[in-house]
Protein backbone atom coordinates (compact mmCIF):
# COMPACT_ATOMS: atom_id res chain seq x y z
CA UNK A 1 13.83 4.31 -27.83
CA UNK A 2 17.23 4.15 -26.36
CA UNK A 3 17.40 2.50 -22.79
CA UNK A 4 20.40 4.72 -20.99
CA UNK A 5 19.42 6.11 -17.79
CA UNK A 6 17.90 9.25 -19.07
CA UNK A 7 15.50 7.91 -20.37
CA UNK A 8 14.57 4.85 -17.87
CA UNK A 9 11.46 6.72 -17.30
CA UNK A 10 10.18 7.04 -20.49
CA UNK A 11 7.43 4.22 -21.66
CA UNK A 12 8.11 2.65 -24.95
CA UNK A 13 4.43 2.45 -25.40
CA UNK A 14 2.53 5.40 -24.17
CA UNK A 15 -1.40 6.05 -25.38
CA UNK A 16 -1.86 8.90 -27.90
CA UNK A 17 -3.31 11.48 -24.97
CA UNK A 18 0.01 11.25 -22.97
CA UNK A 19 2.20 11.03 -25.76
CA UNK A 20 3.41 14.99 -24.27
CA UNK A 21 3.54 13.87 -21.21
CA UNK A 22 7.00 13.42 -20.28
CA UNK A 23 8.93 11.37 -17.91
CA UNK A 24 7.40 8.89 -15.04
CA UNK A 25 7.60 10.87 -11.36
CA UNK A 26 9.45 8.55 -8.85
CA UNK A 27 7.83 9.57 -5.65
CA UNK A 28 8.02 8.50 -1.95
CA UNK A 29 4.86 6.25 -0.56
CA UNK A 30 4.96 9.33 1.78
CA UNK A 31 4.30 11.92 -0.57
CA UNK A 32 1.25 9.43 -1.52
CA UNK A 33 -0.45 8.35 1.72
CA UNK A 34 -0.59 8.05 5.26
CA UNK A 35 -0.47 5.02 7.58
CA UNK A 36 -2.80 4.87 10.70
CA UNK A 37 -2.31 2.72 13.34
CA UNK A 38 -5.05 0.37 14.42
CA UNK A 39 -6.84 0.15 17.68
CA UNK A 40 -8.37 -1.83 20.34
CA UNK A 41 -11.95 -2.31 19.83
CA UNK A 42 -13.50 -3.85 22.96
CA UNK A 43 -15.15 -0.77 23.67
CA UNK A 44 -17.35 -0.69 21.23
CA UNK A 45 -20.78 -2.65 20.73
CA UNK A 46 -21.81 -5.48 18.34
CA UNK A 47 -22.89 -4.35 14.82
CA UNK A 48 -22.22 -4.25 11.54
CA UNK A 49 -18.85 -2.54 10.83
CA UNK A 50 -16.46 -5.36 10.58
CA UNK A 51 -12.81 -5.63 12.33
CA UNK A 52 -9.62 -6.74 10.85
CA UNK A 53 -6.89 -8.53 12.08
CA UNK A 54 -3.29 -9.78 11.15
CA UNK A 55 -5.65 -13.21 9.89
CA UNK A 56 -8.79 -11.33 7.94
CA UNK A 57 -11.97 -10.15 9.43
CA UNK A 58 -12.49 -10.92 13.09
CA UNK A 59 -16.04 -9.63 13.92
CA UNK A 60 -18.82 -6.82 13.40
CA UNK A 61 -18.65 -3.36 15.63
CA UNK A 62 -20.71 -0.24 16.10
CA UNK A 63 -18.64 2.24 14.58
CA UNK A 64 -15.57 2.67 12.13
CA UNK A 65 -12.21 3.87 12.49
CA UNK A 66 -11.47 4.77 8.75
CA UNK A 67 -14.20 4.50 5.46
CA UNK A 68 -12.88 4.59 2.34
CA UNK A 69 -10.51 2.59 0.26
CA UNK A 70 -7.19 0.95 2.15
CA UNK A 71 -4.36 -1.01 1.52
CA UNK A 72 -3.80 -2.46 5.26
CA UNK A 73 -0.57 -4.54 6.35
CA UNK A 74 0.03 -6.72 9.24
CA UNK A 75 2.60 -5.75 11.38
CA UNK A 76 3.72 -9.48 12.72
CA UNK A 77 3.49 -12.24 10.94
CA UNK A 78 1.38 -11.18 7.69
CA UNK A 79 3.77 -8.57 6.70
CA UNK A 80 4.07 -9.91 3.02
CA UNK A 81 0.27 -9.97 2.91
CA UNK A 82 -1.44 -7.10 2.44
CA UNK A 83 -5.10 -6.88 2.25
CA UNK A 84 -7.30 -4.16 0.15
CA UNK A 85 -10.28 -3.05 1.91
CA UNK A 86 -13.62 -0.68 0.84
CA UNK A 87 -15.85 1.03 3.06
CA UNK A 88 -16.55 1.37 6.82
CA UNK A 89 -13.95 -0.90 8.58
CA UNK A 90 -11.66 -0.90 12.12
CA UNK A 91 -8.18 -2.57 12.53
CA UNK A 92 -7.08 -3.81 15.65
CA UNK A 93 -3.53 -2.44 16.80
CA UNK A 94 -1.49 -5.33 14.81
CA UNK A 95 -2.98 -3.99 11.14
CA UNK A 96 -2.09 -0.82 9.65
CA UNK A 97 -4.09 0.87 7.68
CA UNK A 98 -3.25 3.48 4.34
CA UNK A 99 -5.53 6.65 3.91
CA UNK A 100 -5.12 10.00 2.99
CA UNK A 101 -4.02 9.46 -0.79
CA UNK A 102 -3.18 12.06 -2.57
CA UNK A 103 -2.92 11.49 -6.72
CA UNK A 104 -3.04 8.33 -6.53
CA UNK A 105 -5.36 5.15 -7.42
CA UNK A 106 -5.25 3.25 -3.48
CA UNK A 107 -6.20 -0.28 -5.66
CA UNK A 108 -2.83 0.45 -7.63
CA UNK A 109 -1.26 1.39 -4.03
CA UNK A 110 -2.12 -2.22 -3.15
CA UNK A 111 0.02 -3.51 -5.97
CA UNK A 112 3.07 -1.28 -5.23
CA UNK A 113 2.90 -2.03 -1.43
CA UNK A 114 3.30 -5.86 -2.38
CA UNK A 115 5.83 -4.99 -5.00
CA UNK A 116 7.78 -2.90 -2.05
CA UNK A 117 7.48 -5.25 0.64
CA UNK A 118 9.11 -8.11 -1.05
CA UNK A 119 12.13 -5.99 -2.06
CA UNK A 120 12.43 -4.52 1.24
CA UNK A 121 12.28 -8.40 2.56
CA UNK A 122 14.49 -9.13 -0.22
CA UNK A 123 17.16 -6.33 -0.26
CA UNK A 124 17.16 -5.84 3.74
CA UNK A 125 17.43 -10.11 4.32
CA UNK A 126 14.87 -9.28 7.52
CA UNK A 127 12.26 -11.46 8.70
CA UNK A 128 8.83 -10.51 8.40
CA UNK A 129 8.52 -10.96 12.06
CA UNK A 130 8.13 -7.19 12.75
CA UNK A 131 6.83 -4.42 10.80
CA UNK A 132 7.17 -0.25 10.97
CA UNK A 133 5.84 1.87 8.23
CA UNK A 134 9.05 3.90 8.20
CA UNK A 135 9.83 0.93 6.21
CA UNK A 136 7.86 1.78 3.12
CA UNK A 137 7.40 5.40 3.96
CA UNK A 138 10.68 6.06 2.90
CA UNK A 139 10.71 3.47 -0.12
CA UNK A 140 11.18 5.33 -3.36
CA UNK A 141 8.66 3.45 -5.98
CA UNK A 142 9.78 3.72 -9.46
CA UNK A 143 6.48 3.37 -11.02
CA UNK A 144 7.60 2.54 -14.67
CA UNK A 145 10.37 -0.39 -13.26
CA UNK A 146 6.90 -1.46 -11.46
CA UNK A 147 4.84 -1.90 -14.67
CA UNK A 148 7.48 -3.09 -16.97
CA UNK A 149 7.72 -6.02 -14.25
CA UNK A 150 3.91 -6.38 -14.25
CA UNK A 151 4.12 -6.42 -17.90
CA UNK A 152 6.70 -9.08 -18.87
């Protein structure tokens, strides 16, 4: 296959079921997901929902703020460390958390977000002192550039 820009998006390899499938989509993290913004907890009673911080999980509380699958990034200091999470969880107001997906895999989300973040870093020469998802809502993922990488 011939590399010029028409066809960038165009695997060399593709399986037999999606050899009809055309080109790769290049879509916006926003067209993919949401962000929500963590929250104090100190409200809420011991139990067995655990919290997440900037540093991992910090303790167990009564009730949830999201369930379901989550890519969730710091917003000072842990920036280029995203953590995947499952279930019942709450994030305190320094962790973001992804939800809402729409066609999309979240644990591939995960991948792209880390991808994303270090170009952002890179291409932006920023700090990762301070974070705001308008960052990577507005990133435009080439998906195919993304798994040639992961594939070399």
């Amino acid at each position: 296959m011939n590399e010029n820009n028409e066809n960038k998006l165009v695997p060399r390899l593709r399986f037999p079921e999606f050899k009809n499938d055309g080109n790769w989509k290049e879509k916006l993290f926003r067209q993919l997901f949401e962000f929500g913004n963590g929250k104090d907890y100190k409200h809420l009673s011991n139990g067995d929902i655990p919290v997440y911080g900037t540093g991992g999980k910090m303790l167990s509380v009564n009730d949830y703020l999201y369930d379901g699958e989550s890519v969730c990034i710091g917003r000072k200091g842990t920036i280029d460390s995203p953590i995947f999470l499952t279930g019942k969880f709450w994030t305190v107001d320094t962790l973001f958390y992804t939800h809402s997906f729409v066609n999309c895999i979240p644990k591939f989300i995960y991948y792209a977000i880390g991808y994303a973040i270090e170009n952002i870093l890179v291409k932006t020469k920023v700090g990762i002192q301070s974070f705001i998802p308008k960052n990577l809502k507005s990133q435009q993922f080439d998906i195919f550039k993304y798994f040639k990488l992961a594939v070399s």
